[in-house]
Protein backbone atom coordinates (compact mmCIF):
# COMPACT_ATOMS: atom_id res chain seq x y z
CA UNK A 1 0.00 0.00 0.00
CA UNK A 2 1.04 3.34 -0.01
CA UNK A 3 -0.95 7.15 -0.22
CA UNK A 4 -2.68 6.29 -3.16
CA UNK A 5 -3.87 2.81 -1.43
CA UNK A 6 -3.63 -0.13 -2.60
CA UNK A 7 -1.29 -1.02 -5.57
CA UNK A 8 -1.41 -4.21 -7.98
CA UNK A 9 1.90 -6.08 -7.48
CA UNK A 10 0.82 -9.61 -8.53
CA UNK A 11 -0.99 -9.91 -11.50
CA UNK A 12 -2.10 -13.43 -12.70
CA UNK A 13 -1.32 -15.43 -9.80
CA UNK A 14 -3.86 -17.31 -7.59
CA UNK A 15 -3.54 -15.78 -3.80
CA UNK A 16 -2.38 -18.04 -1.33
CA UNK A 17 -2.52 -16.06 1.67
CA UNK A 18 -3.06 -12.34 3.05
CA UNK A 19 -1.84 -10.80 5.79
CA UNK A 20 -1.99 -7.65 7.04
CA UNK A 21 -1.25 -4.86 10.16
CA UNK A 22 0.70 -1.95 11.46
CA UNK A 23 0.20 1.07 8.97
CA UNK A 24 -1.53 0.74 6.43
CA UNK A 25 0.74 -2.54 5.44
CA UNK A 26 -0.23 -5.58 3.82
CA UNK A 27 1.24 -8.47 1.77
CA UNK A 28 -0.32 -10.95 -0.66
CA UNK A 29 1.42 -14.29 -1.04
CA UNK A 30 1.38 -16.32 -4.39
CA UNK A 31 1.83 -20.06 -4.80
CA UNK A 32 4.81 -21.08 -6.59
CA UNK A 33 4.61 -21.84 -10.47
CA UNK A 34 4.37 -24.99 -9.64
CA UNK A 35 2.10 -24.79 -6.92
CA UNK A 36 3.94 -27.05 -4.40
CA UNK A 37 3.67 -23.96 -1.76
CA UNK A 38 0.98 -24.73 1.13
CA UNK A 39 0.40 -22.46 4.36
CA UNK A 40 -0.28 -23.75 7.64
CA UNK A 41 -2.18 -21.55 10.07
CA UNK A 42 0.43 -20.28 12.60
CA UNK A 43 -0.50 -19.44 16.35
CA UNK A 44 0.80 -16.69 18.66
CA UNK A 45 1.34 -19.24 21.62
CA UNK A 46 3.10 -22.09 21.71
CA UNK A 47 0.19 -24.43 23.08
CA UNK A 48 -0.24 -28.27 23.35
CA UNK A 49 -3.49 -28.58 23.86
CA UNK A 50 -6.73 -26.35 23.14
CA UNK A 51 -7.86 -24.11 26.23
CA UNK A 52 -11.16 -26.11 26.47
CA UNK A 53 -9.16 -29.43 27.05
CA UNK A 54 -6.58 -28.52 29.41
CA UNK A 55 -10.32 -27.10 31.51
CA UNK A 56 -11.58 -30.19 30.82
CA UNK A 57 -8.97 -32.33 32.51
CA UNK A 58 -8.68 -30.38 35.27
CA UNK A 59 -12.26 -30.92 35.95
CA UNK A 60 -12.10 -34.31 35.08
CA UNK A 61 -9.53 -34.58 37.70
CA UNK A 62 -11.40 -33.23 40.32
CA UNK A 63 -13.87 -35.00 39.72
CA UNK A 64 -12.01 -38.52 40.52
CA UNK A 65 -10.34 -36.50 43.49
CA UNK A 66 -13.78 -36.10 45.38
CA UNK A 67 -14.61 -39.59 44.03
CA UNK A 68 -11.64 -41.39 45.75
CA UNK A 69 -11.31 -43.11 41.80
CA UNK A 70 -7.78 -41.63 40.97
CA UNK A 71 -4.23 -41.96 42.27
CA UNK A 72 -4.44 -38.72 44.35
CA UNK A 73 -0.96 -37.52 44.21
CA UNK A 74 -1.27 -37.97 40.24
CA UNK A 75 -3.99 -36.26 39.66
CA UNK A 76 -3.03 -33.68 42.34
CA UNK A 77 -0.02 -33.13 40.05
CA UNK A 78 -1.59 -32.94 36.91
CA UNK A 79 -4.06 -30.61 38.36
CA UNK A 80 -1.34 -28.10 39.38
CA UNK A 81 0.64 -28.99 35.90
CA UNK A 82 -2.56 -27.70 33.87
CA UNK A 83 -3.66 -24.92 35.44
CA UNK A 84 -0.58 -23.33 35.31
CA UNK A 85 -0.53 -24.23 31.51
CA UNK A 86 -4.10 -22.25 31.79
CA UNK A 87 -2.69 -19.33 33.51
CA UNK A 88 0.57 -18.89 31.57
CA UNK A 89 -1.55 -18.05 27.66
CA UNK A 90 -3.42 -14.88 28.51
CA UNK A 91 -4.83 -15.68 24.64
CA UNK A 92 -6.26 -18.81 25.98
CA UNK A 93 -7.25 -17.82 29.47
CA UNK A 94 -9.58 -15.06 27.45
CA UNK A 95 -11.08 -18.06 24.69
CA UNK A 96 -11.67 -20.52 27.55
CA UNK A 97 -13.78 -18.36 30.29
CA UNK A 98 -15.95 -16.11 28.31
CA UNK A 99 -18.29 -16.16 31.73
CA UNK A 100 -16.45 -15.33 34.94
CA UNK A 101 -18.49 -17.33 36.90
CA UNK A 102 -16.85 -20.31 35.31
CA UNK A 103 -13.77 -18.74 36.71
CA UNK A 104 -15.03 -18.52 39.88
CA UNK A 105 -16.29 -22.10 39.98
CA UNK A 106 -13.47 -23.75 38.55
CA UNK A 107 -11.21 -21.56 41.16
CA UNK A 108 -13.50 -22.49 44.17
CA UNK A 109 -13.06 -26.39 43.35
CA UNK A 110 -9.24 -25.72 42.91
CA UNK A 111 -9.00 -23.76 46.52
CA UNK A 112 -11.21 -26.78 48.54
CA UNK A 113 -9.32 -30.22 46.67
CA UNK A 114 -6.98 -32.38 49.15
CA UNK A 115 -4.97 -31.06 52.07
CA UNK A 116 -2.25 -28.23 52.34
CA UNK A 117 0.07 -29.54 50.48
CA UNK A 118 -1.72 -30.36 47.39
CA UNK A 119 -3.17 -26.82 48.18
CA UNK A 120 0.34 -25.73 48.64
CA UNK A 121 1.19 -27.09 45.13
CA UNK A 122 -1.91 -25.93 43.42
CA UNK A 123 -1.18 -22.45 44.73
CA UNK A 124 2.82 -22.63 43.42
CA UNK A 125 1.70 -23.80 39.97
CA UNK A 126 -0.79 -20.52 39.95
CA UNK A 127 2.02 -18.42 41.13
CA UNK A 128 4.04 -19.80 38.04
CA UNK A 129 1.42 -19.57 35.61
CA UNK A 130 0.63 -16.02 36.62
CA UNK A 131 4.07 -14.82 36.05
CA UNK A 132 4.02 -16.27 33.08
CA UNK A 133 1.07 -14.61 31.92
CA UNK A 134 1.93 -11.40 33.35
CA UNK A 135 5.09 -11.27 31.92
CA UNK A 136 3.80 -12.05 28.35
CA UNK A 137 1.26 -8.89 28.46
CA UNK A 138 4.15 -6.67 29.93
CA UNK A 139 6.20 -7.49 26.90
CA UNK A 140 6.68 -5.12 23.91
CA UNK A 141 5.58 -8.07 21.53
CA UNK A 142 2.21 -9.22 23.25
CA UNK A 143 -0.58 -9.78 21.12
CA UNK A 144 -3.38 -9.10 22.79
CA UNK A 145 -5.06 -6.33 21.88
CA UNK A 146 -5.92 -3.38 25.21
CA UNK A 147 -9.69 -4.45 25.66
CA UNK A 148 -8.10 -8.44 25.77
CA UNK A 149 -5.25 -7.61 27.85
CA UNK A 150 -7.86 -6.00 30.63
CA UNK A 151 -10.06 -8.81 30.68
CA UNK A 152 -7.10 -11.45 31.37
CA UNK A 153 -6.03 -8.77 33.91
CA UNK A 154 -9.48 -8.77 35.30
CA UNK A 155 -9.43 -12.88 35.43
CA UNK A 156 -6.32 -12.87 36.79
CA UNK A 157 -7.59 -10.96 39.80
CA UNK A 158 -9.52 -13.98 40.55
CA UNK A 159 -5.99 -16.06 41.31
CA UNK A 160 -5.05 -13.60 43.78
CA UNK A 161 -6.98 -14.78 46.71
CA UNK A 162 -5.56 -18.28 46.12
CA UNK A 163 -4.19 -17.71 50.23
CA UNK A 164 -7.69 -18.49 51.96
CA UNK A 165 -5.59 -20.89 54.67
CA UNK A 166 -2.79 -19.41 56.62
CA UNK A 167 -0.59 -22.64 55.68
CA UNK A 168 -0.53 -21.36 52.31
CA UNK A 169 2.63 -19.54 50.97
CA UNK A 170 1.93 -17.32 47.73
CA UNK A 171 3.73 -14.53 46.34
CA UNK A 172 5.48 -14.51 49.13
CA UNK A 173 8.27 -12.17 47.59
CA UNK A 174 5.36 -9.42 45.89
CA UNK A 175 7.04 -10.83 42.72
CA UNK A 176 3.27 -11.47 41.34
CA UNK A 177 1.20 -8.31 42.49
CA UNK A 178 4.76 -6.43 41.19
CA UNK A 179 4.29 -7.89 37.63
CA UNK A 180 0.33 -7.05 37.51
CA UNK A 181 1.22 -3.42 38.72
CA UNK A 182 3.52 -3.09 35.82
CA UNK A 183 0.95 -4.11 33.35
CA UNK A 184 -1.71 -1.84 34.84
């Protein structure tokens, strides 16, 4: 593009892909001659699983927790493994809980499963994920646009009260509520 708008710079060629951003920018990519080219869609976060399933699995987990079906110190594990995989991809954090009260629900079951250690654990792995997340929407490269970024912040908030039992140690440095401040 330029002042005039757009110009024609590939004529005769089938499009393969357009992207576009920043000012007034854009690019238009044409398959080879001999068409061998294919795109694969490419993701701002390095993720291993969709939001939905890592939410899933958690609750799944919890589920054999309060059922006495699972080995506890397993699943207590992989509890603490996926939320923090939650927490850590403000981009999926935002696609997973479009209700809050989700949020709140799936928090609620994470503050009352097992004793204070697994509660101690759980807690850790949110302290991780958090700075994590926190760091990625301080960054000069995040990709969440302002209304997005507010929301996670706004989620996030949620994590914070994660120390309902004295026994539990969070944030103990202010490294957390430091991080969120510099966001803000």
């Amino acid at each position: 593009t330029s002042s005039n708008g757009l110009q024609l710079v590939v004529k005769g060629h089938s499009v393969l892909a357009i992207a576009a951003g920043g000012d007034d920018n854009s690019v238009v990519i044409a398959p080879a001659s001999t068409g061998g080219l294919s795109l694969t869609r490419q993701f701002s976060v390095e993720k291993e699983d969709d939001g939905m399933d890592i939410v899933d699995s958690v609750e799944n987990l919890l589920q054999e927790i309060s059922s006495n079906g699972a080995n506890k110190q397993y699943a207590c594990n992989e509890i603490a493994k996926r939320t923090e995989e939650l927490l850590k991809y403000p981009s999926v954090l935002n696609s997973v809980f479009l209700d809050p009260r989700e949020l709140e629900y799936m928090f609620d079951r994470l503050s009352n499963v097992g004793d204070g250690e697994v509660k101690q654990n759980i807690a850790s792995a949110i302290e991780r994920g958090l700075k994590i997340g926190l760091d990625c929407l301080r960054g000069d490269d995040t990709r969440l646009m302002h209304p997005e970024a507010v929301r996670c912040l706004l989620l996030y908030i949620k994590f914070f009260d994660v120390c309902r039992d004295d026994g539990i140690v969070f944030d103990m440095r202010g490294e957390c509520i430091s991080l969120f401040c510099d966001v803000i």
